[in-house]
Each structure stands twice: as C-alpha cells, then as structure tokens.
N, C-alpha and C. Protein backbone atom coordinates (compact mmCIF):
# COMPACT_ATOMS: atom_id res chain seq x y z
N UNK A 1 0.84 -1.18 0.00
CA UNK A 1 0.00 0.00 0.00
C UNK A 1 0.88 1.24 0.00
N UNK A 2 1.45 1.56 1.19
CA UNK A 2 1.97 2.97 1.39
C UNK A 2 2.87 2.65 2.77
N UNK A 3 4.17 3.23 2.54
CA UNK A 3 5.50 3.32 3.50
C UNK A 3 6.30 4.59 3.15
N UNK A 4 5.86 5.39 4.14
CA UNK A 4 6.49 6.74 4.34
C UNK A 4 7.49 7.01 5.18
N UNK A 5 8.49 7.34 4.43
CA UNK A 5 9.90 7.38 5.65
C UNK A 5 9.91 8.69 6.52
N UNK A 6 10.09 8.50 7.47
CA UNK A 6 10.24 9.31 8.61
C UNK A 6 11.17 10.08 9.26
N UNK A 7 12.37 9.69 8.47
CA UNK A 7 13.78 9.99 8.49
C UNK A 7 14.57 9.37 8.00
N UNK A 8 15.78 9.65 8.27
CA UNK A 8 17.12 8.87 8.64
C UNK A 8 17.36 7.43 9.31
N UNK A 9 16.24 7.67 10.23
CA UNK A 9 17.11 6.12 11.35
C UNK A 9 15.68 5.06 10.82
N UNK A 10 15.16 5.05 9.84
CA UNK A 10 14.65 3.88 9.07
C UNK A 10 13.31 3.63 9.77
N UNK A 11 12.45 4.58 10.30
CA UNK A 11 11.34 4.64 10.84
C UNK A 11 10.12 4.98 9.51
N UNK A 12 9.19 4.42 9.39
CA UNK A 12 7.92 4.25 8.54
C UNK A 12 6.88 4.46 9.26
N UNK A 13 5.70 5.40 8.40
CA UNK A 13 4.51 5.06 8.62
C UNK A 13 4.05 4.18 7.49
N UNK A 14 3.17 3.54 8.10
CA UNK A 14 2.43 2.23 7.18
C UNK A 14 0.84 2.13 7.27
N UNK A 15 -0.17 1.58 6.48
CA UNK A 15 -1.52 1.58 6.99
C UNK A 15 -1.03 0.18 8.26
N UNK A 16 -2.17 0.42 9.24
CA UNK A 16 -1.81 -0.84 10.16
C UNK A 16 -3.72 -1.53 9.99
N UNK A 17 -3.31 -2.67 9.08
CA UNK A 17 -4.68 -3.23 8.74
C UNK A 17 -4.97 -4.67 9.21
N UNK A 18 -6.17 -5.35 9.00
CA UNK A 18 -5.95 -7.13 10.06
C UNK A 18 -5.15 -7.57 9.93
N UNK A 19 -4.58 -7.55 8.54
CA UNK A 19 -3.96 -8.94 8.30
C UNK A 19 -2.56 -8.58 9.19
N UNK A 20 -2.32 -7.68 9.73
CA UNK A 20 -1.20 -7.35 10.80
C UNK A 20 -1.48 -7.86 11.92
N UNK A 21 -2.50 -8.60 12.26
CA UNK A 21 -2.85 -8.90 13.47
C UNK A 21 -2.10 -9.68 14.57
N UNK A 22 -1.19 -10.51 13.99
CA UNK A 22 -0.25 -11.45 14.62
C UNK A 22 1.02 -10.38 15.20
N UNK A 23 1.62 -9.60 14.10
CA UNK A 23 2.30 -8.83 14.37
C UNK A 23 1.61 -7.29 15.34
N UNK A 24 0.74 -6.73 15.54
CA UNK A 24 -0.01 -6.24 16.34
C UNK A 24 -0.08 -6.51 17.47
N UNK A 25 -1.00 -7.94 17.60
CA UNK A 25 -0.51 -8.56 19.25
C UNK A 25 0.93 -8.26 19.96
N UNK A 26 1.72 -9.16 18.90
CA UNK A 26 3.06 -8.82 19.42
C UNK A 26 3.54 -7.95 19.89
N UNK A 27 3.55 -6.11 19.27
CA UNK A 27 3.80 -5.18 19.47
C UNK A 27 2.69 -5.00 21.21
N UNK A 28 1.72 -5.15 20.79
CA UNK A 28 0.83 -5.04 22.22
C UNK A 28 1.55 -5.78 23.59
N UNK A 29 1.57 -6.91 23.40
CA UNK A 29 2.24 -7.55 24.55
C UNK A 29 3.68 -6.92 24.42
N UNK A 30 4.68 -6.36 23.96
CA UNK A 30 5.73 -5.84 24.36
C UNK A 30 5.53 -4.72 25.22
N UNK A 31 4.26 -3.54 25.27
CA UNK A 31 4.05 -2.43 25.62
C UNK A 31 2.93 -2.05 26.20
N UNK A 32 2.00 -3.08 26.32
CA UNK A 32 1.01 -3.09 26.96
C UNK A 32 0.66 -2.14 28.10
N UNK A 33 1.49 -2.49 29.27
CA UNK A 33 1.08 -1.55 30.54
C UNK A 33 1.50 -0.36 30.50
N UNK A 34 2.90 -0.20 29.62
CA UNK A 34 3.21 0.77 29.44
C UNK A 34 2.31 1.85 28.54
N UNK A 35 1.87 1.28 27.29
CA UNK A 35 0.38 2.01 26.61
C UNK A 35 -0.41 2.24 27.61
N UNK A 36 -1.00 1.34 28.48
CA UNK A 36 -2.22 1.61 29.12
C UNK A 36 -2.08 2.35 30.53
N UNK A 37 -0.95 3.17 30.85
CA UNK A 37 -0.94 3.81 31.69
C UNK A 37 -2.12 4.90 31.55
N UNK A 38 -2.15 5.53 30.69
CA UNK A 38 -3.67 6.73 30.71
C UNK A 38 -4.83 6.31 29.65
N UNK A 39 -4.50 5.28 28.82
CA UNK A 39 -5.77 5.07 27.87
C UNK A 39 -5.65 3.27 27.62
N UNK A 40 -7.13 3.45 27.28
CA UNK A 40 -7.06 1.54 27.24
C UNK A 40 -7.50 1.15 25.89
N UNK A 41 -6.18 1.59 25.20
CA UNK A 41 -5.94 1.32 23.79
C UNK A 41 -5.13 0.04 23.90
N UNK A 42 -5.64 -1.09 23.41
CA UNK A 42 -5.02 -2.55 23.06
C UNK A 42 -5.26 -3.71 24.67
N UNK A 43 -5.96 -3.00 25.32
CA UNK A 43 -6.08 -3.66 26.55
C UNK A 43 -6.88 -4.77 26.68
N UNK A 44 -7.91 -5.36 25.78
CA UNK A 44 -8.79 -5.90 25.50
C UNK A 44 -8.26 -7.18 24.37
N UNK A 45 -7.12 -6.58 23.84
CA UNK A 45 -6.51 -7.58 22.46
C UNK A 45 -5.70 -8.25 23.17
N UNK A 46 -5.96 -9.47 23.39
CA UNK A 46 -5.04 -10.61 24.10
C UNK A 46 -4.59 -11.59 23.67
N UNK A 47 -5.50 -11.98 22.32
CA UNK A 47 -5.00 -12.78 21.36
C UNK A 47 -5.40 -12.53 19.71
N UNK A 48 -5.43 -13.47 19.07
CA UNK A 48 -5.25 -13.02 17.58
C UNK A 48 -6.51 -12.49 17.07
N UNK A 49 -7.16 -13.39 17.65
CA UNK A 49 -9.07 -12.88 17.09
C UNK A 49 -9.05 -11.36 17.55
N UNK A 50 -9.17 -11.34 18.49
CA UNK A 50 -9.18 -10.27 18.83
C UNK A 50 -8.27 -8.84 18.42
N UNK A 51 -7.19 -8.95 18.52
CA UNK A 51 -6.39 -8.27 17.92
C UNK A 51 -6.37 -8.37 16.55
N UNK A 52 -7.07 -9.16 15.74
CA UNK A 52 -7.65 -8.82 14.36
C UNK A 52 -9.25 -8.11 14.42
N UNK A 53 -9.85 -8.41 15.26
CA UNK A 53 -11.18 -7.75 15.53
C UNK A 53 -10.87 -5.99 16.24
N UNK A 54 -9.68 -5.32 16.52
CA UNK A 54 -9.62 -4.48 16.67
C UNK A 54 -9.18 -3.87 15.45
N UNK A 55 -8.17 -4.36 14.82
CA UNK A 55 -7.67 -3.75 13.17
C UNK A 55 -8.57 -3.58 12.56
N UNK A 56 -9.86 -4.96 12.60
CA UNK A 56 -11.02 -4.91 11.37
C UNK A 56 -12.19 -3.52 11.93
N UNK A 57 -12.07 -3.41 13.04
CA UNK A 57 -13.13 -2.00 13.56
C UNK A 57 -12.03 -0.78 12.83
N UNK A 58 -11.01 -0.56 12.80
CA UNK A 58 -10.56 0.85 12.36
C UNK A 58 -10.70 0.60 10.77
N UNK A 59 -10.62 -0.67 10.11
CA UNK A 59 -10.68 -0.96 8.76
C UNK A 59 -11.67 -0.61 8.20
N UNK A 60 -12.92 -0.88 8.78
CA UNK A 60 -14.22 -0.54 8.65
C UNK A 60 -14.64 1.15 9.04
N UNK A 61 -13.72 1.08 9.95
CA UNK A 61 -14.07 3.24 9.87
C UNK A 61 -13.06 3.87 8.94
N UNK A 62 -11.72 3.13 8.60
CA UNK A 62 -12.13 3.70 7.27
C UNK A 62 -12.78 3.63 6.09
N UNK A 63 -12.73 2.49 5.84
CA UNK A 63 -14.12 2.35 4.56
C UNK A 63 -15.20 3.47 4.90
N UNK A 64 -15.65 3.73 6.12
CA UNK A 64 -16.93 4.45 6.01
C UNK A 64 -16.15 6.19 6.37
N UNK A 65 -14.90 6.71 6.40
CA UNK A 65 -14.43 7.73 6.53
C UNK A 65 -14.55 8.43 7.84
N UNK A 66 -14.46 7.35 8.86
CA UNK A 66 -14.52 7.91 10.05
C UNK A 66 -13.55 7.76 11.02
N UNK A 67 -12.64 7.44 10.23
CA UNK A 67 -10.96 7.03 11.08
C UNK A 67 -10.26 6.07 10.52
N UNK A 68 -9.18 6.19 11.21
CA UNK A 68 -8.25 4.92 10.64
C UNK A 68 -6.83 4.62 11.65
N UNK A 69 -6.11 3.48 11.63
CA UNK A 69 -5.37 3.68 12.29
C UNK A 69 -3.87 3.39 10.87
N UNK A 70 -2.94 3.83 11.78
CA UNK A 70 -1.25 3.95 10.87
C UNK A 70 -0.48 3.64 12.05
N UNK A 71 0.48 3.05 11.56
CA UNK A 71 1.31 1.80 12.00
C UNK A 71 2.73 2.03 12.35
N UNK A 72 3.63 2.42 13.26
CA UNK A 72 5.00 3.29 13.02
C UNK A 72 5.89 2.10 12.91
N UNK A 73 6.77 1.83 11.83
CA UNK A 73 7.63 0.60 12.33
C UNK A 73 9.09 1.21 12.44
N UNK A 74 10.19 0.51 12.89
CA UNK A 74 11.19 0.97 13.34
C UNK A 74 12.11 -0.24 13.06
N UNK A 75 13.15 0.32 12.43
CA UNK A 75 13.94 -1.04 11.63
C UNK A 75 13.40 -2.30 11.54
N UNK A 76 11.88 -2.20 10.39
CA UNK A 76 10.69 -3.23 10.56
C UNK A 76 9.53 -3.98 11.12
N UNK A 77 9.81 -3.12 12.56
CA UNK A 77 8.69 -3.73 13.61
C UNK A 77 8.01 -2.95 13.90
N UNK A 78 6.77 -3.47 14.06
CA UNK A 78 5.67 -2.33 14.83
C UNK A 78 6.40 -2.14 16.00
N UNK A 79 6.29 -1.03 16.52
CA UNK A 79 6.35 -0.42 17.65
C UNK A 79 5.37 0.66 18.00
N UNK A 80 4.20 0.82 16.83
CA UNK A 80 3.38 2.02 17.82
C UNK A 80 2.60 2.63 16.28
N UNK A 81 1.97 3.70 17.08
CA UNK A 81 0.72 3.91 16.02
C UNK A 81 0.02 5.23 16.00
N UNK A 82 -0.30 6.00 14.90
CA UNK A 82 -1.31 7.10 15.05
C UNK A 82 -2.66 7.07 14.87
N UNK A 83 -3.31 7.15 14.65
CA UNK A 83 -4.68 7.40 14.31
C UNK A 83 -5.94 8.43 13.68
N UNK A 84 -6.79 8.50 13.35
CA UNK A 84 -7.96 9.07 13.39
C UNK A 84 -8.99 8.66 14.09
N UNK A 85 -9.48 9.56 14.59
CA UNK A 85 -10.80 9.10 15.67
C UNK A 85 -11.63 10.38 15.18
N UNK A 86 -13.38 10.04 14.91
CA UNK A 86 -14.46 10.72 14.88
C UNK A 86 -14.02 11.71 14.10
N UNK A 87 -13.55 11.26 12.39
CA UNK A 87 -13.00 11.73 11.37
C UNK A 87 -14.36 12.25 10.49
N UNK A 88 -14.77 13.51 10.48
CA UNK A 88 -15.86 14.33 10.07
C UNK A 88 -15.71 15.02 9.05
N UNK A 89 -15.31 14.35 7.49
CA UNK A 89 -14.57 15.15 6.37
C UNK A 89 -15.93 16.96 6.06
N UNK A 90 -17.03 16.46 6.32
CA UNK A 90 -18.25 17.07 5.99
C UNK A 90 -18.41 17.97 6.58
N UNK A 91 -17.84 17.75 8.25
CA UNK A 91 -17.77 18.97 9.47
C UNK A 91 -16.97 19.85 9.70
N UNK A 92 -15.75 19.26 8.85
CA UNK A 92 -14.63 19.69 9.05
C UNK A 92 -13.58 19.56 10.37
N UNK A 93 -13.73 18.53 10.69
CA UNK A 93 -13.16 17.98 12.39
C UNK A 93 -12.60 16.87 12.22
N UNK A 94 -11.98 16.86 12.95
CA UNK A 94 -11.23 14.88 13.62
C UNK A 94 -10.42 15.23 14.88
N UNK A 95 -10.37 13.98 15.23
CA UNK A 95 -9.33 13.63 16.58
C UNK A 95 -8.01 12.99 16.06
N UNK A 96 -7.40 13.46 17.10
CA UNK A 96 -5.76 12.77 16.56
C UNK A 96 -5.68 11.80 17.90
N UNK A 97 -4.73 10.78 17.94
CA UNK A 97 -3.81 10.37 18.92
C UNK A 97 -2.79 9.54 18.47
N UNK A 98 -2.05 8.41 19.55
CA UNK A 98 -1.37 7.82 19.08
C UNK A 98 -0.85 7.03 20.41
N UNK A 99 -0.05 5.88 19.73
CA UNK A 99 0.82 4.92 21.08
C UNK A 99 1.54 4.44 20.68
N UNK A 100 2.67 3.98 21.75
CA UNK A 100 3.94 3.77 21.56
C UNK A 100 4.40 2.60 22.39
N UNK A 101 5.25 1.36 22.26
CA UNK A 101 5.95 0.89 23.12
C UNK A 101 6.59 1.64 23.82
N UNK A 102 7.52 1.06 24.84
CA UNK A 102 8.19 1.96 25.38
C UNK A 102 10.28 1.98 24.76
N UNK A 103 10.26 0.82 24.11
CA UNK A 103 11.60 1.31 23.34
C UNK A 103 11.56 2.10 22.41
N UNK A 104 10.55 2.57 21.98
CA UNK A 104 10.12 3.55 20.79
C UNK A 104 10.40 5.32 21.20
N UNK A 105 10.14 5.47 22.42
CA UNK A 105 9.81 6.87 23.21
C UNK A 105 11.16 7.32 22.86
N UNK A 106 11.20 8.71 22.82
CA UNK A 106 12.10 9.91 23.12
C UNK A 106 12.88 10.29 21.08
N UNK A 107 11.94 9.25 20.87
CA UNK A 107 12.54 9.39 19.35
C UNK A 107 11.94 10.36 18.10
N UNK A 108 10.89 10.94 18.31
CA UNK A 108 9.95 12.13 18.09
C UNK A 108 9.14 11.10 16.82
N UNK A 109 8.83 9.83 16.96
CA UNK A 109 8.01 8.94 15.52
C UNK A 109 6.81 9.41 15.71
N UNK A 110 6.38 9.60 16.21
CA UNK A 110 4.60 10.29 16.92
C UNK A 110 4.38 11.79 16.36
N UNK A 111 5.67 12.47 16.32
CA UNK A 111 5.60 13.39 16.07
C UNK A 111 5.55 13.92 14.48
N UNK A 112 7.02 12.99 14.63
CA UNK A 112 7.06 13.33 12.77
C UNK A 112 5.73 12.36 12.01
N UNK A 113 5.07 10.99 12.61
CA UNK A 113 4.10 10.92 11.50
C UNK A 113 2.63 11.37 12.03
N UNK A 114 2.77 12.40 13.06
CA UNK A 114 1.59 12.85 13.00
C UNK A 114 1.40 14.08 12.00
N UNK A 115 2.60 14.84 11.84
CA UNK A 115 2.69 15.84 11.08
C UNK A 115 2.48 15.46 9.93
N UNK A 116 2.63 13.91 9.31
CA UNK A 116 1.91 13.69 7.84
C UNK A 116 0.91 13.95 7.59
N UNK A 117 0.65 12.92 9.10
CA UNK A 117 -1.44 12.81 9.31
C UNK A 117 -2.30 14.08 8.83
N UNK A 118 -1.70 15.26 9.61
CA UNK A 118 -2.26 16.53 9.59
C UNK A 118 -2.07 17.10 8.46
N UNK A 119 -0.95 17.02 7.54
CA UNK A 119 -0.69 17.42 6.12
C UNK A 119 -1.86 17.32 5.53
N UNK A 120 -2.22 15.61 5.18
CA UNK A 120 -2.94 15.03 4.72
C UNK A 120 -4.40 15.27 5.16
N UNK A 121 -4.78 15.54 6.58
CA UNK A 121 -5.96 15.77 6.69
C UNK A 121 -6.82 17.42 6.39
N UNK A 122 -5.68 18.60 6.30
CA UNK A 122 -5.90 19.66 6.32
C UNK A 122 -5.85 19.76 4.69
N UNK A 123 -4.74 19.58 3.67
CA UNK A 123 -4.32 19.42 2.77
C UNK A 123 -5.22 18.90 2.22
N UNK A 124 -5.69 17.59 1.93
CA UNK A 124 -6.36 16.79 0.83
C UNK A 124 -7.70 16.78 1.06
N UNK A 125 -8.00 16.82 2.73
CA UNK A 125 -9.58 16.72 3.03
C UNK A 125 -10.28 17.27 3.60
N UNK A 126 -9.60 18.73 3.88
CA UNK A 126 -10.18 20.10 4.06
C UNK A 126 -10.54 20.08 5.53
N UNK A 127 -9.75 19.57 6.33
CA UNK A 127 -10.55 19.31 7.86
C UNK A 127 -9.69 20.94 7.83
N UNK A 128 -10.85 21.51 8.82
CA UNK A 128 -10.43 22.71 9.38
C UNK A 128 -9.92 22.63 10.79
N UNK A 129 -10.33 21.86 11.66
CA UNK A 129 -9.84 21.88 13.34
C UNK A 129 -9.39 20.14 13.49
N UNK A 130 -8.29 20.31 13.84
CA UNK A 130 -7.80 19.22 14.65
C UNK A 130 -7.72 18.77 16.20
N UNK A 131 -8.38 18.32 16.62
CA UNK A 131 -8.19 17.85 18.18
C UNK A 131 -7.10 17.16 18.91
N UNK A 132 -6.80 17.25 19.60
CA UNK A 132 -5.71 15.95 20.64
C UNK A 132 -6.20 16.34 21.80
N UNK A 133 -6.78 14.95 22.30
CA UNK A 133 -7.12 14.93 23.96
C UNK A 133 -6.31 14.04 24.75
N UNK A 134 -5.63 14.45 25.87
CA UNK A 134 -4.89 13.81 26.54
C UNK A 134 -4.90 14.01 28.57
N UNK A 135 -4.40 12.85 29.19
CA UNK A 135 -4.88 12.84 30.26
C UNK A 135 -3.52 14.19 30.66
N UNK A 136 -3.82 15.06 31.48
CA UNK A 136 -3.53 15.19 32.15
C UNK A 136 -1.55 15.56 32.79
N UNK A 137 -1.80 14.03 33.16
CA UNK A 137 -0.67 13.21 33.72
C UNK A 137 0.05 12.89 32.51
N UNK A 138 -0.34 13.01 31.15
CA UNK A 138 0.66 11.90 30.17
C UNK A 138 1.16 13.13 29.39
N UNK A 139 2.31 13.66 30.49
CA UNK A 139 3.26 14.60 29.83
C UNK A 139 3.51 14.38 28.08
N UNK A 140 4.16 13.12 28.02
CA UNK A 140 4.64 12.49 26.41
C UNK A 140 3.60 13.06 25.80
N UNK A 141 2.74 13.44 25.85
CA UNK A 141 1.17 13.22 24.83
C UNK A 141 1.30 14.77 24.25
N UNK A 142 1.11 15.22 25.77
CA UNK A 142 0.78 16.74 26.04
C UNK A 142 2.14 17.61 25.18
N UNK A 143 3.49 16.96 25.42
CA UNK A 143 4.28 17.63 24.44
C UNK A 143 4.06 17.62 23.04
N UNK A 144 3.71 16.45 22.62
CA UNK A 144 3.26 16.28 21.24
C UNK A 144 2.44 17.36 20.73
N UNK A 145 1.30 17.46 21.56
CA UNK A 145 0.59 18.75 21.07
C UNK A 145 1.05 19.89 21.13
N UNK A 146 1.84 20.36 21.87
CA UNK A 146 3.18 21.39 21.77
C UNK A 146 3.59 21.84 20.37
N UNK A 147 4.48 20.48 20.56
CA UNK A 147 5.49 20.17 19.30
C UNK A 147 4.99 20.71 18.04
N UNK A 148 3.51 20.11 17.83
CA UNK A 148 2.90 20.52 16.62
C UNK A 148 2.16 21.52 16.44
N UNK A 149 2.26 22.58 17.44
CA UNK A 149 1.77 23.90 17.49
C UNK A 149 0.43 23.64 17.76
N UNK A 150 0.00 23.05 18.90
CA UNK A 150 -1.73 22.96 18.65
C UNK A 150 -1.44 24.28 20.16
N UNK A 151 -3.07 24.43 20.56
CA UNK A 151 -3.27 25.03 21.53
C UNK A 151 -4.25 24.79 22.91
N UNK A 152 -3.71 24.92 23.88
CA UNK A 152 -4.50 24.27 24.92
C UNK A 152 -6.09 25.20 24.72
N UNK A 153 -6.89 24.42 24.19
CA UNK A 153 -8.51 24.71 24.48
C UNK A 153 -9.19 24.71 25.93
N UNK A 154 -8.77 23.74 27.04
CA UNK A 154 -9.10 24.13 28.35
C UNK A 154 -8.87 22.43 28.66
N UNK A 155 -9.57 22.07 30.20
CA UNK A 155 -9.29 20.53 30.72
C UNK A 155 -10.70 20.60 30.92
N UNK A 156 -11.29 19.24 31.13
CA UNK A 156 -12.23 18.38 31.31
C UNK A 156 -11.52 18.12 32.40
N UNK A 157 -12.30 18.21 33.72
CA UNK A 157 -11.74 17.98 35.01
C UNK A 157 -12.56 16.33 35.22
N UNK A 158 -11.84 15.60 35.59
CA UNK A 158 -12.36 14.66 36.48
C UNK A 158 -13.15 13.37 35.25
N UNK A 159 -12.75 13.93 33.92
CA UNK A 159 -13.35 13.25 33.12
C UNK A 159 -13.30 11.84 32.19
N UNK A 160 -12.22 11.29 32.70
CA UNK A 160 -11.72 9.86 32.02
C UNK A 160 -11.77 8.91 33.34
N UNK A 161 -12.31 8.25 33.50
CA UNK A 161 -12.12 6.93 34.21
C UNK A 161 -11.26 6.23 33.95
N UNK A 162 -9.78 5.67 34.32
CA UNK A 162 -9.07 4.46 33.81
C UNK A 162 -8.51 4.21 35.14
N UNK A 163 -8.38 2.59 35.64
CA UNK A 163 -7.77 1.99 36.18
C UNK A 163 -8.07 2.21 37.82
N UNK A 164 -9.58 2.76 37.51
CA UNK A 164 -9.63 3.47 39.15
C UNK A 164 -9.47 4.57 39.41
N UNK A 165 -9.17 5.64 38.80
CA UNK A 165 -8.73 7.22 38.80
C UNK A 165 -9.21 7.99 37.81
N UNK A 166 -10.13 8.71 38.45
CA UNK A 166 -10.31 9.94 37.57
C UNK A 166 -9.23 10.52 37.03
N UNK A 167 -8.93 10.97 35.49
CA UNK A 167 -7.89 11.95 35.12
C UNK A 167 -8.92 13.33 34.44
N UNK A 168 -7.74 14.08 34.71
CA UNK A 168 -8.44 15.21 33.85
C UNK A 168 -7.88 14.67 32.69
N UNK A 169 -8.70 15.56 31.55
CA UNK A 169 -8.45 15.69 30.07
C UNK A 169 -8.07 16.70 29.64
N UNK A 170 -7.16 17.33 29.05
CA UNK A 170 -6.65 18.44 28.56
C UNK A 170 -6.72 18.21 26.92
N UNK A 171 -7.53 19.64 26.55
CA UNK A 171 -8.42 19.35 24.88
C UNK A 171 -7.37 20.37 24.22
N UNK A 172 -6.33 19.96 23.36
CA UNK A 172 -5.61 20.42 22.42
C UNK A 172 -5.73 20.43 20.95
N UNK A 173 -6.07 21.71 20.26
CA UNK A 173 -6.59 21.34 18.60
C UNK A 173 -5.66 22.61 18.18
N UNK A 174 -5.70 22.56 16.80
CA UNK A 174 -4.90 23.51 15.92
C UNK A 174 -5.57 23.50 14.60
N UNK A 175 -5.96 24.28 13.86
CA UNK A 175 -7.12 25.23 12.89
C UNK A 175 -6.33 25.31 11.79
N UNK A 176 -6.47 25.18 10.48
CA UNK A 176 -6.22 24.79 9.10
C UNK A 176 -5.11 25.81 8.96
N UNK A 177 -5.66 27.13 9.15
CA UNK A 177 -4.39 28.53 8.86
C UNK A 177 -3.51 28.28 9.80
N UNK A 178 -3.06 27.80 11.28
CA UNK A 178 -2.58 27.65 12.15
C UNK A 178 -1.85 26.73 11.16
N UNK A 179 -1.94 25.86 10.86
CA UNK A 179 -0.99 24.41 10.46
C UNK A 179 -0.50 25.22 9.55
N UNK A 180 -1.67 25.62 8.18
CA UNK A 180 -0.46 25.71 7.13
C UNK A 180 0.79 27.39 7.39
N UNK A 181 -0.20 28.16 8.23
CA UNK A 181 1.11 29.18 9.04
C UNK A 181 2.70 28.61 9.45
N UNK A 182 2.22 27.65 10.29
CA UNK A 182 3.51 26.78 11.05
C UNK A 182 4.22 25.88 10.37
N UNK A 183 3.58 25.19 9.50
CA UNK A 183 4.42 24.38 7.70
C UNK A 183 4.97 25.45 7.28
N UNK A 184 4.77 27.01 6.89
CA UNK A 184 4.92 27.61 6.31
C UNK A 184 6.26 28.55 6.75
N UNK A 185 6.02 28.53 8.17
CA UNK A 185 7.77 28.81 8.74
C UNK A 185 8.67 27.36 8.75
N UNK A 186 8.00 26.53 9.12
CA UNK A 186 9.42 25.50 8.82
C UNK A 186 9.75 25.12 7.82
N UNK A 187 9.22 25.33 6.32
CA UNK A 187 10.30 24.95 5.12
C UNK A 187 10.48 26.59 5.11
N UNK A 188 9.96 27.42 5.71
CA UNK A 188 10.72 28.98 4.95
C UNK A 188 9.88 29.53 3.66
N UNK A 189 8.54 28.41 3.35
CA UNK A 189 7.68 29.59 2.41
C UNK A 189 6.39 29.04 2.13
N UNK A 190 5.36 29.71 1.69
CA UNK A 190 4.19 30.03 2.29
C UNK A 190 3.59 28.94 1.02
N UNK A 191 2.38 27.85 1.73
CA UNK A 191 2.08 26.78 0.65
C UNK A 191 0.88 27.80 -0.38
C-alpha cells in the first residue's frame, strides 16, 4: 500500500490493517502496561481474534471515513501507532492520537508521523480543526501537542475513568491557517 519514511534512522509510517494482526498482538504484549498507563488502547486484544477484531473496527471506519489507524515501524517492527478518531470530512473535524511501546519513546516517531497525518488531513480533506485529547498526567502526549503547534482549548476535570482514577483531560486542537502558518515557517515559504 503505502511506506512513508520518517527519516534517517529507518522509521515508517504504514496503513496498520488485520492482516497485521499477529504482528499487532506482538507489538501489544511488548508495551502493553506501558500504553495503558492513561488510555485503554489494546487492553482488550489478548490474542489473535481479537487483535484482528480491533484492526477490522478501524478498517471498517475507514471504509466508512470515520478514522483509521497507521502503524510506526522501526527497523521493521511495529512499535506504535497514530490514528484518526471521529473523522468528520463534511464537518470539518477529527481527533488525533497515538501509542507507543516503550523502546520507541524519546525518538519524536509520533511526532514526525503525525505531522503527515495533519498534512494530509488539512491538505487533501479540508478538515479545518484538529483535536488531541490527553490525560492530564501523560506529559509524552501533552508535548506532542506542543510540538505541533496545537493550543491548549481548556481541561475536562475529572473526566476519564481508567484503572480506578479519575484523570483530567486536557483538549488540544490547531485550525487549518494555524498548520499551514507553522508548515509555512518551517520549510521557509508560504504553501
């Protein structure tokens, strides 16, 4: 399908679809608790059915244009992933996120292929506002939205349930002129 290099040190985005499912698990059980410290993304996929029954739900939102997930590999292996969530080409909206093992972290892959994501979603399919919601507590997340120039919209106090603990939510989005403004200082000229 599609393998987008990410740099230098041999990092890809990829679609991440069922038939990855074996390799999916895998990546899951390497990073599991570590993912599920603030969200309970892959917590439920314990074996193959299943962890193909989670690929085939994002497969199916994209067929119907309501998300999708992308796949980061790192000298060939999954290690982690971005997404679309409540992808509204018509409204002009979507959600971003993403997850990571934990040998993956401090390497900015989240970063650089979210900045595709957003290319592509502002660029080709006219979304005007981008979202990122994140707990709180999950500094890693919260820089990301930094990184990519979004802006803190406000917190949802008390509003995620995981693991026994309320977290707040902190609602980070960034607006079509905002992106292509901030593309537009980092190559040095205006798209």
């Amino acid at each position: 399908m599609y393998a987008i290099s990410l740099g230098d040190d041999r990092a890809q985005l990829r679609p991440l679809e069922p038939w990855h499912a074996g390799e999916f698990l895998a990546h899951l059980e390497r990073g599991r608790e570590f993912i599920g410290r603030y969200i309970p993304f892959g917590s439920t996929e314990t074996d193959l059915a299943s962890a193909r029954a989670k690929l085939q739900r994002y497969a199916d939102m994209r067929a119907a244009d309501t998300g999708s997930l992308h796949g980061l590999w790192l000298d060939g292996t999954l290690v982690g992933g971005v997404l679309f969530l409540n992808f509204d080409a018509a409204g002009g909206t979507c959600e971003v996120g993403c997850w990571l093992e934990p040998a993956a972290t401090g390497r900015g892959l989240v970063t650089r292929a979210m900045r595709v994501l957003l290319d592509w979603a502002v660029e080709e399919r006219g979304i005007h506002r981008v979202e990122w919601v994140a707990a709180s507590g999950n500094q890693a997340s919260i820089n990301v939205a930094r990184r990519l120039g979004m802006t803190r919209d406000g917190v949802r106090r008390a509003a995620h349930l995981h693991h026994g603990v309320r977290h707040d939510l902190e609602v980070w989005s960034v607006l079509a002129p905002e992106w292509r403004a901030a593309r537009a200082r980092a190559t040095g000229h205006a798209r």
